[in-house]
N, C-alpha and C. Protein backbone atom coordinates (compact mmCIF):
# COMPACT_ATOMS: atom_id res chain seq x y z
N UNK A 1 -1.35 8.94 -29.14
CA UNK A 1 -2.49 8.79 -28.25
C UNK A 1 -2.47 9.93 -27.23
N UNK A 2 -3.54 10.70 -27.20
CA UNK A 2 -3.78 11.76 -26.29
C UNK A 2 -3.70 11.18 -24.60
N UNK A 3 -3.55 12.16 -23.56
CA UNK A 3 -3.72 11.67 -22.55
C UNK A 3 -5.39 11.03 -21.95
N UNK A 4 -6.49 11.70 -22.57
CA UNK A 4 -7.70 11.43 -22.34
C UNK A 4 -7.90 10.02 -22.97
N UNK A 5 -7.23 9.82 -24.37
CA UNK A 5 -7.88 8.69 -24.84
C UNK A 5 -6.84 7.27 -24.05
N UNK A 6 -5.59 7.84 -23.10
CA UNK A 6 -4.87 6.66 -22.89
C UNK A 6 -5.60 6.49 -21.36
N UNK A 7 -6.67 7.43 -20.50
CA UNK A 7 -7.26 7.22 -19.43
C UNK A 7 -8.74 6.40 -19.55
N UNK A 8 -9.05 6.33 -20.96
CA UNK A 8 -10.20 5.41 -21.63
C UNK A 8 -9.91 3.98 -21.73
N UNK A 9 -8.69 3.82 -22.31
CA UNK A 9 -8.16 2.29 -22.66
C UNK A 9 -7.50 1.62 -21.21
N UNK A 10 -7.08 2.71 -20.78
CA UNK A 10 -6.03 1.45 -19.75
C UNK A 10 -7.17 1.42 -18.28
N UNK A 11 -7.63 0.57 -18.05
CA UNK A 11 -8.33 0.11 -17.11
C UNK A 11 -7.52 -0.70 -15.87
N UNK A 12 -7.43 -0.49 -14.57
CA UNK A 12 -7.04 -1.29 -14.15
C UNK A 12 -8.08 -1.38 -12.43
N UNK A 13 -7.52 -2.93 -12.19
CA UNK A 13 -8.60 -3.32 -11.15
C UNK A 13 -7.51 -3.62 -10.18
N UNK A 14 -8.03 -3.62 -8.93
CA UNK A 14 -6.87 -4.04 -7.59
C UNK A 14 -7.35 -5.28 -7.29
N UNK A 15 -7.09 -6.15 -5.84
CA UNK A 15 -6.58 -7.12 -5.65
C UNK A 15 -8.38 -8.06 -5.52
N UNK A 16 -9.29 -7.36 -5.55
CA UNK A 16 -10.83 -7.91 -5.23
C UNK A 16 -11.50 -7.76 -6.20
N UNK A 17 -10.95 -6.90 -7.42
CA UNK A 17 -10.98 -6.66 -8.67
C UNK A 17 -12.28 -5.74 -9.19
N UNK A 18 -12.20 -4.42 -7.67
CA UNK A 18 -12.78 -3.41 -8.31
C UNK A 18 -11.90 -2.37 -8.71
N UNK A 19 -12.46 -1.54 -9.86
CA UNK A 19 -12.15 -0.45 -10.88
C UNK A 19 -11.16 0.35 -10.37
N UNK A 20 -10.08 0.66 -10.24
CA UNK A 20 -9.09 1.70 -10.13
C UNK A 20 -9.02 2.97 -11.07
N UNK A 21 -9.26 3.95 -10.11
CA UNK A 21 -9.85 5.51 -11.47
C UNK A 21 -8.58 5.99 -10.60
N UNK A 22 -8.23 7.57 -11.74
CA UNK A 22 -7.29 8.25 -11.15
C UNK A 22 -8.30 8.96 -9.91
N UNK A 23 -7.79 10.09 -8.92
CA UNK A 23 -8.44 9.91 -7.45
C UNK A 23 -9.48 9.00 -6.45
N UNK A 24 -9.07 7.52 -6.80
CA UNK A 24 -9.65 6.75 -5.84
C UNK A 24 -8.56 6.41 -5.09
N UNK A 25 -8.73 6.34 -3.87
CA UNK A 25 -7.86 6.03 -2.49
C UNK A 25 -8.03 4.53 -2.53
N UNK A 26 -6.90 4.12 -2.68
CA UNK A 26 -6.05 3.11 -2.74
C UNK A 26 -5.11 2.86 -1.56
N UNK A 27 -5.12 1.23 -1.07
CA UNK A 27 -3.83 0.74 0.16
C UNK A 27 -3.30 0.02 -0.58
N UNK A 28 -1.69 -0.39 -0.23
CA UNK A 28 -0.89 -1.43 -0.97
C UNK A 28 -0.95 -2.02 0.34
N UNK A 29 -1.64 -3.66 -0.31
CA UNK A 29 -1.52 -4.59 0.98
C UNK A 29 -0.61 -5.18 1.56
N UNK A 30 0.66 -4.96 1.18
CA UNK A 30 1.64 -5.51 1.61
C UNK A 30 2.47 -4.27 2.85
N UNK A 31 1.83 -3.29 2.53
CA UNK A 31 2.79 -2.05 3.83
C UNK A 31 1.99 -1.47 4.96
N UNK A 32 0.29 -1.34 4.21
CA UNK A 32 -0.49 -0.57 4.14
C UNK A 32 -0.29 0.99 3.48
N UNK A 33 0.31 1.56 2.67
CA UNK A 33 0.78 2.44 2.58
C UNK A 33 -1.25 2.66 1.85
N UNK A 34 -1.28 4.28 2.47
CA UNK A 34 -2.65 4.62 1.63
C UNK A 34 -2.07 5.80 0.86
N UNK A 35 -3.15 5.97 -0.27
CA UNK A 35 -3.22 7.02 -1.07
C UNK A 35 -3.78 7.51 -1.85
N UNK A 36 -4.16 8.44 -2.52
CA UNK A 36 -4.75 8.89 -4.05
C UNK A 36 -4.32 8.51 -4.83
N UNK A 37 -4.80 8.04 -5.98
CA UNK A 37 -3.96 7.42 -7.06
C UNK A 37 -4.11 8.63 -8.08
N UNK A 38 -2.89 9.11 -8.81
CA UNK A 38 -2.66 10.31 -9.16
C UNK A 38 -2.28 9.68 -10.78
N UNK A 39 -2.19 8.54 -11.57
CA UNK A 39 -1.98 8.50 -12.77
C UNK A 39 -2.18 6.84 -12.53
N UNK A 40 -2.47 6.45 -13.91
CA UNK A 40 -2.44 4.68 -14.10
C UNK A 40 -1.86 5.10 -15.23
N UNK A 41 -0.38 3.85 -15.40
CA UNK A 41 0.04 3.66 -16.90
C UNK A 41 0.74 2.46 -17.34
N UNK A 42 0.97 2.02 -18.33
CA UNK A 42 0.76 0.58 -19.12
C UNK A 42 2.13 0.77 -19.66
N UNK A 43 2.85 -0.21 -19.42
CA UNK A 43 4.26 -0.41 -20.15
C UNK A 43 4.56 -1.46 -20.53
N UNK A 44 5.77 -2.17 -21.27
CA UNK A 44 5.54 -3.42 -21.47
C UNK A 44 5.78 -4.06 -20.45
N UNK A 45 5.95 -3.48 -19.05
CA UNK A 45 5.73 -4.50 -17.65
C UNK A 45 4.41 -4.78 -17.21
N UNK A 46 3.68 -3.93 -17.88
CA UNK A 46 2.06 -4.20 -17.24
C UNK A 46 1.44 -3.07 -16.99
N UNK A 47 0.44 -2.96 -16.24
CA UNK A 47 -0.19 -1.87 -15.72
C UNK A 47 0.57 -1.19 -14.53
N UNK A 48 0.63 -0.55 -13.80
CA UNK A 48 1.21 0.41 -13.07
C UNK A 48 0.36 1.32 -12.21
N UNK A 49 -0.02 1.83 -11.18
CA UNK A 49 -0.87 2.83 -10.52
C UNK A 49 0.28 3.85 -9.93
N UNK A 50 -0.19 5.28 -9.85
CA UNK A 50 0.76 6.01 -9.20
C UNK A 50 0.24 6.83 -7.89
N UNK A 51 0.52 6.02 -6.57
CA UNK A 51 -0.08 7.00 -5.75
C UNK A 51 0.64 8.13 -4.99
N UNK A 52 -0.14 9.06 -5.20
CA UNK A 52 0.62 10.33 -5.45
C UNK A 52 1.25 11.04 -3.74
N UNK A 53 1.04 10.51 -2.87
CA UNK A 53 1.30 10.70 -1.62
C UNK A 53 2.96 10.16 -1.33
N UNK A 54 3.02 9.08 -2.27
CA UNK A 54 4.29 8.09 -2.32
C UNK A 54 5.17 8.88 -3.69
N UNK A 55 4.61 9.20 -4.41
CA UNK A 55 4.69 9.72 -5.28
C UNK A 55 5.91 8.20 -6.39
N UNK A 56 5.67 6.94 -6.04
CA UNK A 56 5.85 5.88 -5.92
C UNK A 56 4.84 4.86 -7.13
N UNK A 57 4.96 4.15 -8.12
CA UNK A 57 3.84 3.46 -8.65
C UNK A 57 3.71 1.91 -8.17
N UNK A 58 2.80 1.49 -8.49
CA UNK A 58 2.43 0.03 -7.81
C UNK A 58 1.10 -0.57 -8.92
N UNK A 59 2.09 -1.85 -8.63
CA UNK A 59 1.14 -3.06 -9.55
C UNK A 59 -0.49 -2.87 -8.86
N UNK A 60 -1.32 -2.49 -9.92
CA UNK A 60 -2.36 -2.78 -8.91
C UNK A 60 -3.36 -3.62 -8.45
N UNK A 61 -2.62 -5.06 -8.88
CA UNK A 61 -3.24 -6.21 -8.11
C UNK A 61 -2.68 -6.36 -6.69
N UNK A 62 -1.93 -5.64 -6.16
CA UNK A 62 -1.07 -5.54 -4.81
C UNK A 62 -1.79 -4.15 -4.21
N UNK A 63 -2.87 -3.64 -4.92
CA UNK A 63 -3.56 -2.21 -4.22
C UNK A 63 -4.61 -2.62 -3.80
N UNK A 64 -5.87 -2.10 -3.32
CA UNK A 64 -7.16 -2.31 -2.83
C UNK A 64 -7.61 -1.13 -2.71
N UNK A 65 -8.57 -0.82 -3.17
CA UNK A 65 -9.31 0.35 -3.09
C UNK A 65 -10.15 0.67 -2.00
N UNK A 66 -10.27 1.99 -1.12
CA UNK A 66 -10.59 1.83 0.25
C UNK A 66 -10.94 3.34 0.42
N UNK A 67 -11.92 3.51 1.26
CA UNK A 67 -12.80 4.73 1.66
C UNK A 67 -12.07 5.71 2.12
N UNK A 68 -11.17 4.77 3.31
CA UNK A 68 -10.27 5.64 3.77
C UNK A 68 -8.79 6.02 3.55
N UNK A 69 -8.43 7.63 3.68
CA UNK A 69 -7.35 8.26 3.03
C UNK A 69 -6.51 8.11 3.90
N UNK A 70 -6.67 7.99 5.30
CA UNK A 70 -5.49 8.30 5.99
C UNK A 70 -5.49 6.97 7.35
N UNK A 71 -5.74 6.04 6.96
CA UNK A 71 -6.50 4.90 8.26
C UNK A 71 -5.57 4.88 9.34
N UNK A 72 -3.64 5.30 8.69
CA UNK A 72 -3.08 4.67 10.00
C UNK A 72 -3.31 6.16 11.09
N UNK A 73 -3.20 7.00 10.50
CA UNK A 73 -3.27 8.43 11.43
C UNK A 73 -4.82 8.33 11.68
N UNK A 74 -5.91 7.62 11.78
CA UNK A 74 -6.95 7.63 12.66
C UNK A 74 -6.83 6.48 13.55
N UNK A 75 -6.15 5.75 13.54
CA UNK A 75 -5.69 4.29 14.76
C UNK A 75 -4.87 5.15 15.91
N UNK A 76 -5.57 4.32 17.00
CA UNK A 76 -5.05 5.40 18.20
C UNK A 76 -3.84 4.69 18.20
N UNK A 77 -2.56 5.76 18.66
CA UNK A 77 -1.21 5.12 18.90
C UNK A 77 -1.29 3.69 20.08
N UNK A 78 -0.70 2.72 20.06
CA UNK A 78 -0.42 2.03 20.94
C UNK A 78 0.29 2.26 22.02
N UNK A 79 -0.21 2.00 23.11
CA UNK A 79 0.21 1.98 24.76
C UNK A 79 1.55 1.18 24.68
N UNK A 80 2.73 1.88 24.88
CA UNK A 80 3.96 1.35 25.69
C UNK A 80 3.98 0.46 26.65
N UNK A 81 3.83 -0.90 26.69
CA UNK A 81 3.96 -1.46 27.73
C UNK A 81 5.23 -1.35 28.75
N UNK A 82 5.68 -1.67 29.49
CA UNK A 82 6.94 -1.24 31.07
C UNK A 82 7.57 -2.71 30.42
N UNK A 83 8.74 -2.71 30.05
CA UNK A 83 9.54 -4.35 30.45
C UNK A 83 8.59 -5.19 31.78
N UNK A 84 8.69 -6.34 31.39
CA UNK A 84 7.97 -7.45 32.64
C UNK A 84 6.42 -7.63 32.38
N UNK A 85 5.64 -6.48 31.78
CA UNK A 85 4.15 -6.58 32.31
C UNK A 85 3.78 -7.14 30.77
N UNK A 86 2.79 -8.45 30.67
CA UNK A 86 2.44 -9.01 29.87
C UNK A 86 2.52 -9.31 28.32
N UNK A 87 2.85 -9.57 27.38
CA UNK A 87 2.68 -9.26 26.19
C UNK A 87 3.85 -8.64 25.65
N UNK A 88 5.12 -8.31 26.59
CA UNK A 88 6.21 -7.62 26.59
C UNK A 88 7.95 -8.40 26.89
N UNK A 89 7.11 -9.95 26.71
CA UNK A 89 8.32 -10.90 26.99
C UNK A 89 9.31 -10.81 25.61
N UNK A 90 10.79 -10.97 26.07
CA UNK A 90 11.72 -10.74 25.18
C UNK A 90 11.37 -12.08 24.21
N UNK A 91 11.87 -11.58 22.94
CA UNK A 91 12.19 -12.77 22.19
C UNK A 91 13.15 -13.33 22.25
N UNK A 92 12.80 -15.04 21.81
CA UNK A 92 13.92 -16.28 21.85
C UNK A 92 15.07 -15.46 21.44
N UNK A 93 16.24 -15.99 21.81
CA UNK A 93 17.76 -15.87 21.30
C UNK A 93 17.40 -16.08 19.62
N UNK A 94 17.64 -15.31 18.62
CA UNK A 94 18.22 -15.74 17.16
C UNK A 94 19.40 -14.91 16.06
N UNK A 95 19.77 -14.76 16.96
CA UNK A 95 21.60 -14.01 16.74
C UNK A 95 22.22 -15.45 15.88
N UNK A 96 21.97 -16.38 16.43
CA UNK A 96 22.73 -17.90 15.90
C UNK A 96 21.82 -17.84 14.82
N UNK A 97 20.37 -18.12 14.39
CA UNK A 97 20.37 -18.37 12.95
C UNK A 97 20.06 -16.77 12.21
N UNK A 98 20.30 -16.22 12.45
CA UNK A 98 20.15 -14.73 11.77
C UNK A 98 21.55 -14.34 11.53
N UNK A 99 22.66 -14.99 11.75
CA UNK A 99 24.03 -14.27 11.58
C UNK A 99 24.26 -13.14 12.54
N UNK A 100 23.50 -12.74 13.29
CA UNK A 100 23.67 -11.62 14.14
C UNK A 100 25.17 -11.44 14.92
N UNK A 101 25.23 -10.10 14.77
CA UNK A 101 26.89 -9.93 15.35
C UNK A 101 27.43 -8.79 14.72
């Protein structure tokens, strides 16, 4: 099977179950990680997407296809809050059920 005729057969859809092509920008919803998707391929584990920024492949019912290429580098960084001022209270003690030490 040629590479053209294996980009005909293997179809794959992400998590809302629109079309995944090689260069559509793709997020994995579980990190946000974004990217170009640079190859789709089929093994006997399943389908596979490869986005090429990660240079990394991913199931792509765990992808979503999305306009934007770079979303977290257009989110303005978050403001440092000072210890004490709102929204900045320590968390409970969990050293005891985390094993911490």
């Amino acid at each position: 099977m040629t590479e053209t005729e294996n980009e005909t057969t293997v179809k794959a859809t992400d998590i809302n179950g629109s079309l995944i092509e090689i260069g559509s920008t793709v997020g994995y919803i579980n990190t946000g990680t974004v990217g170009k998707v640079a190859d789709i391929k089929e093994d006997e584990d399943g389908l596979w997407v490869l986005i090429e920024e990660k240079e990394l492949y991913y199931k792509p019912e765990l992808l979503e296809v999305t306009e934007t290429t770079t979303e977290k580098s257009k989110e303005k960084p978050a403001e440092k809050k000072k210890p004490g001022e709102e929204g900045t209270e320590a968390p409970e003690d969990i050293s005891h059920i985390t094993g911490g030490g």
